[in-house]
C-alpha atoms as a PDB file:
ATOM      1  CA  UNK A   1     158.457  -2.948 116.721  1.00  0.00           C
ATOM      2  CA  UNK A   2     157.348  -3.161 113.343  1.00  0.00           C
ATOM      3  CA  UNK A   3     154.227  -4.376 113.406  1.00  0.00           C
ATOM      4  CA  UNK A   4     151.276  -1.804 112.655  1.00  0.00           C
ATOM      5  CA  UNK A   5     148.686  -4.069 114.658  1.00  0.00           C
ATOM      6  CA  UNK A   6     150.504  -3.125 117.770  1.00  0.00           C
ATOM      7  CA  UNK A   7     150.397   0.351 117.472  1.00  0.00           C
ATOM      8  CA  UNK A   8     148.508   1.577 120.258  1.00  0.00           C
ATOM      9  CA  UNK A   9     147.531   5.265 118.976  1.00  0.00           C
ATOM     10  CA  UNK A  10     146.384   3.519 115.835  1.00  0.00           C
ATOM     11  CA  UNK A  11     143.706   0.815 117.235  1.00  0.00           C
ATOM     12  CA  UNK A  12     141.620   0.196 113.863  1.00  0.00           C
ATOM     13  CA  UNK A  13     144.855  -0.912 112.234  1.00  0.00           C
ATOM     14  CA  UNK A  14     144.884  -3.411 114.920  1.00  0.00           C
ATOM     15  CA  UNK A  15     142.273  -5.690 113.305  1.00  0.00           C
ATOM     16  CA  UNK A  16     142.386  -3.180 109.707  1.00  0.00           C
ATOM     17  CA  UNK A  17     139.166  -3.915 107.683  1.00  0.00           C
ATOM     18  CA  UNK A  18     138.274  -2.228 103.839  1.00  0.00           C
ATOM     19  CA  UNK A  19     136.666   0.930 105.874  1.00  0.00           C
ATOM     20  CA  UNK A  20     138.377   3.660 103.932  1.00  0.00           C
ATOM     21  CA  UNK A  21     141.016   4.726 106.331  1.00  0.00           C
ATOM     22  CA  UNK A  22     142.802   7.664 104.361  1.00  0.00           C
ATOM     23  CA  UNK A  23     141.328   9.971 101.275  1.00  0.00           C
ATOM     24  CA  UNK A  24     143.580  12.799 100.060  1.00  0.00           C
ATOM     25  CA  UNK A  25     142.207  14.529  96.952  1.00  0.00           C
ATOM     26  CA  UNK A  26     140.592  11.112  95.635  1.00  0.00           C
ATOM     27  CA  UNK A  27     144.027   8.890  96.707  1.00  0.00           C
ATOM     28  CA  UNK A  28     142.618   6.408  99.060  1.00  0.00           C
ATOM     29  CA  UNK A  29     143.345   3.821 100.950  1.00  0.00           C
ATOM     30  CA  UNK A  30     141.422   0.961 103.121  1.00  0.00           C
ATOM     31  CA  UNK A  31     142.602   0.360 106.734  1.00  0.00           C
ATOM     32  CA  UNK A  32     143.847  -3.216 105.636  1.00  0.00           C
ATOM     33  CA  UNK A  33     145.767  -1.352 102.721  1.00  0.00           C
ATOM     34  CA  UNK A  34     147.110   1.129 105.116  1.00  0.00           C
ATOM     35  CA  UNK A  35     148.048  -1.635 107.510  1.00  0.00           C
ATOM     36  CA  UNK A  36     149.808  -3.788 104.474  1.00  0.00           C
ATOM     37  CA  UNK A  37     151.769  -1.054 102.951  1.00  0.00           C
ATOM     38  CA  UNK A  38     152.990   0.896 106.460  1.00  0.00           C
ATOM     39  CA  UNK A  39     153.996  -2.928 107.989  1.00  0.00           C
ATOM     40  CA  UNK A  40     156.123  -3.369 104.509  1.00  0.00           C
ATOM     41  CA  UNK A  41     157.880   0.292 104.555  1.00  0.00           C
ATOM     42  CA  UNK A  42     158.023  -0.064 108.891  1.00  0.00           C
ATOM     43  CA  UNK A  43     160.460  -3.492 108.269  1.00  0.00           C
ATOM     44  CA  UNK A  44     162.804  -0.990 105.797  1.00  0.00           C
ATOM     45  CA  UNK A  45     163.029   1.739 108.321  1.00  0.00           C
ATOM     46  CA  UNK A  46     163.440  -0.719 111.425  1.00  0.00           C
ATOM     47  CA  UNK A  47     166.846   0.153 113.126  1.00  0.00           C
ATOM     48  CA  UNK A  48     167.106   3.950 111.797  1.00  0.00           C
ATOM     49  CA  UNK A  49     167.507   6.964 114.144  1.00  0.00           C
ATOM     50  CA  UNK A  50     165.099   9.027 112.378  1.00  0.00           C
ATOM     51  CA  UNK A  51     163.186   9.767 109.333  1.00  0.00           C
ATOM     52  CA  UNK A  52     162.413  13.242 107.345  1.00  0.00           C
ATOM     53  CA  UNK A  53     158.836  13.109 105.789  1.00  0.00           C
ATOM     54  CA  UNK A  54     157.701  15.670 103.302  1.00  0.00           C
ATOM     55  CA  UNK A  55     155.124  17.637 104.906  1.00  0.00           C
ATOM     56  CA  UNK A  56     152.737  17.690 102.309  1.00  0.00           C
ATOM     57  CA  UNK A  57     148.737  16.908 102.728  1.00  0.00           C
ATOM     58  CA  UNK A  58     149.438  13.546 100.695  1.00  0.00           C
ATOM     59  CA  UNK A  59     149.200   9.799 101.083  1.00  0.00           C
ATOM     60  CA  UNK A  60     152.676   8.948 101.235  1.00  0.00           C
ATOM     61  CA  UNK A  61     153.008  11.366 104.117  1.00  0.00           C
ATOM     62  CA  UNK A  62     150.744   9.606 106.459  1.00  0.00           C
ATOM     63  CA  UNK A  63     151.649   6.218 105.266  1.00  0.00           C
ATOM     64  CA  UNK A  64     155.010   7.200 106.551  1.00  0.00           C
ATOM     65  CA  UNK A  65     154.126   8.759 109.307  1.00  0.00           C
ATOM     66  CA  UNK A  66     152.325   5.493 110.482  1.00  0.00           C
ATOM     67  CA  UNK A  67     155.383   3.366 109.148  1.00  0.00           C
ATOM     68  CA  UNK A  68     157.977   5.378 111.405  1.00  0.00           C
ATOM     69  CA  UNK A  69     155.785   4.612 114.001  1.00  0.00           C
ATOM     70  CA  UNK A  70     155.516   1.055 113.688  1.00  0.00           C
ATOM     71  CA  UNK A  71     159.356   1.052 113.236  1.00  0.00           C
ATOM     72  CA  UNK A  72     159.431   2.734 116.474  1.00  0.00           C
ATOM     73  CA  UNK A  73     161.429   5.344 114.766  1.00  0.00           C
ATOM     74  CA  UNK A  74     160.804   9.481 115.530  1.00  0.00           C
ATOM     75  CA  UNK A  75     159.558  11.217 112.177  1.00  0.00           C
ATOM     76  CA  UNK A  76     160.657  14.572 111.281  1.00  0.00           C
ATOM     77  CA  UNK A  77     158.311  16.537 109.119  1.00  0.00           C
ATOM     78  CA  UNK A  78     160.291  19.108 106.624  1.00  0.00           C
ATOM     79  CA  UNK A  79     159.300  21.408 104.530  1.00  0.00           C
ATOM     80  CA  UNK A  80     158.690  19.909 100.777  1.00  0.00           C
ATOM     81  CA  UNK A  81     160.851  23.659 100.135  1.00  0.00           C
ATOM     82  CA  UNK A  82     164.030  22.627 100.578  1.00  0.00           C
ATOM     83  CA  UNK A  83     165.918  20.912  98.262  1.00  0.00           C
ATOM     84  CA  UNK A  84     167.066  17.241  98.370  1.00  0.00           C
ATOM     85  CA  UNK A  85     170.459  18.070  98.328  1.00  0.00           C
ATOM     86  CA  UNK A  86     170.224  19.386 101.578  1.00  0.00           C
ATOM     87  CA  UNK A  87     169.156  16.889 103.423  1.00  0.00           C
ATOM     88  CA  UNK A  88     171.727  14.105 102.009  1.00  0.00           C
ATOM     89  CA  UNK A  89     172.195  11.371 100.317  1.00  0.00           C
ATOM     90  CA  UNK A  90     169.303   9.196 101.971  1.00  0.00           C
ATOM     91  CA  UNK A  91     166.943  11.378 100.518  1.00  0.00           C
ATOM     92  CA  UNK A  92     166.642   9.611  96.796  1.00  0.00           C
ATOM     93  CA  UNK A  93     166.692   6.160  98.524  1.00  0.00           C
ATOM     94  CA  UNK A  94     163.487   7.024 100.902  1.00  0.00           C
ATOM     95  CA  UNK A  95     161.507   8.370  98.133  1.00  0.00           C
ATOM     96  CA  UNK A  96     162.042   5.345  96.154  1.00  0.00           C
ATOM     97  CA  UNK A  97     161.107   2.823  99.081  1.00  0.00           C
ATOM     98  CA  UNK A  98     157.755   4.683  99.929  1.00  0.00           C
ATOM     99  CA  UNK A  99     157.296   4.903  96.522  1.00  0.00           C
ATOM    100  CA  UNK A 100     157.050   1.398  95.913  1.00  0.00           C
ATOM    101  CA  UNK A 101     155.572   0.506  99.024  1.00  0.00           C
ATOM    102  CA  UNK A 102     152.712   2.249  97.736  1.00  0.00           C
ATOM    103  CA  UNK A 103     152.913   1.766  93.600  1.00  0.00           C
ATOM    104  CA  UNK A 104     150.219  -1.452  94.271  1.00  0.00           C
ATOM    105  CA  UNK A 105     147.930   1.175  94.776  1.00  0.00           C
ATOM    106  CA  UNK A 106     148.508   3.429  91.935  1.00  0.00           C
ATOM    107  CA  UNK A 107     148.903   6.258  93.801  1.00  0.00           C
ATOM    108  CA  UNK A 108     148.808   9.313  91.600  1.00  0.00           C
ATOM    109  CA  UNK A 109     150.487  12.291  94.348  1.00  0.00           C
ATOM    110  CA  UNK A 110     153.872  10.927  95.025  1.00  0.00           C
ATOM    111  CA  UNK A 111     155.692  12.486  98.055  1.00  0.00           C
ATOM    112  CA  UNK A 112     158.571  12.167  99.398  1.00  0.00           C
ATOM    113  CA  UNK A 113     160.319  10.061 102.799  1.00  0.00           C
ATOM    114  CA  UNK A 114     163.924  10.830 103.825  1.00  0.00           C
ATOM    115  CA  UNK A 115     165.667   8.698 106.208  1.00  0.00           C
END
């Protein structure tokens, strides 16, 4: 399932509207927004076992949050502490697709998704 109108925990993004859904530290995002940009990053992460978020009180951590859910996918919350090299070579490739998912909105706080 990719689809973030069928998410069931996540009923205003089942009919998403320009009610602001998300607001870290002035980063914001509408429920339509949230919808758009989690269904776009969901479709890349569709098929994988698992995906590491950053933990960190940021955008790009609840957009993927929602996303692995609408991929049906588990998401693993790590500490922003340890290093990218640890976790593999997936790491760089994550960042970069959440990134962009969310660049239309010139988001300011980037953070990081691993899968």
């Amino acid at each position: 399932m990719t689809r973030t109108d069928q998410l069931p925990l996540l009923p205003a993004l089942r009919d998403p509207t320009d009610r602001p859904a998300l607001d870290f530290a002035g980063d914001r995002l509408t429920y339509r927004e949230l919808a758009s940009v989690a269904g776009a990053l969901a479709a890349e992460l569709a098929g994988r076992t698992r995906v590491a978020v950053w933990a960190t009180p940021s955008l790009h951590t609840a957009v993927g949050v929602v996303a692995a859910l609408a991929a049906g996918v588990p998401a693993v919350p790590v500490n922003p502490k340890v290093g990218e090299r640890e976790l593999g070579p997936g790491a760089l490739a994550m960042q970069r697709a959440i990134k962009a998912a969310l660049d239309p909105y010139d988001i300011l706080n980037p953070g990081k998704v691993i899968g």
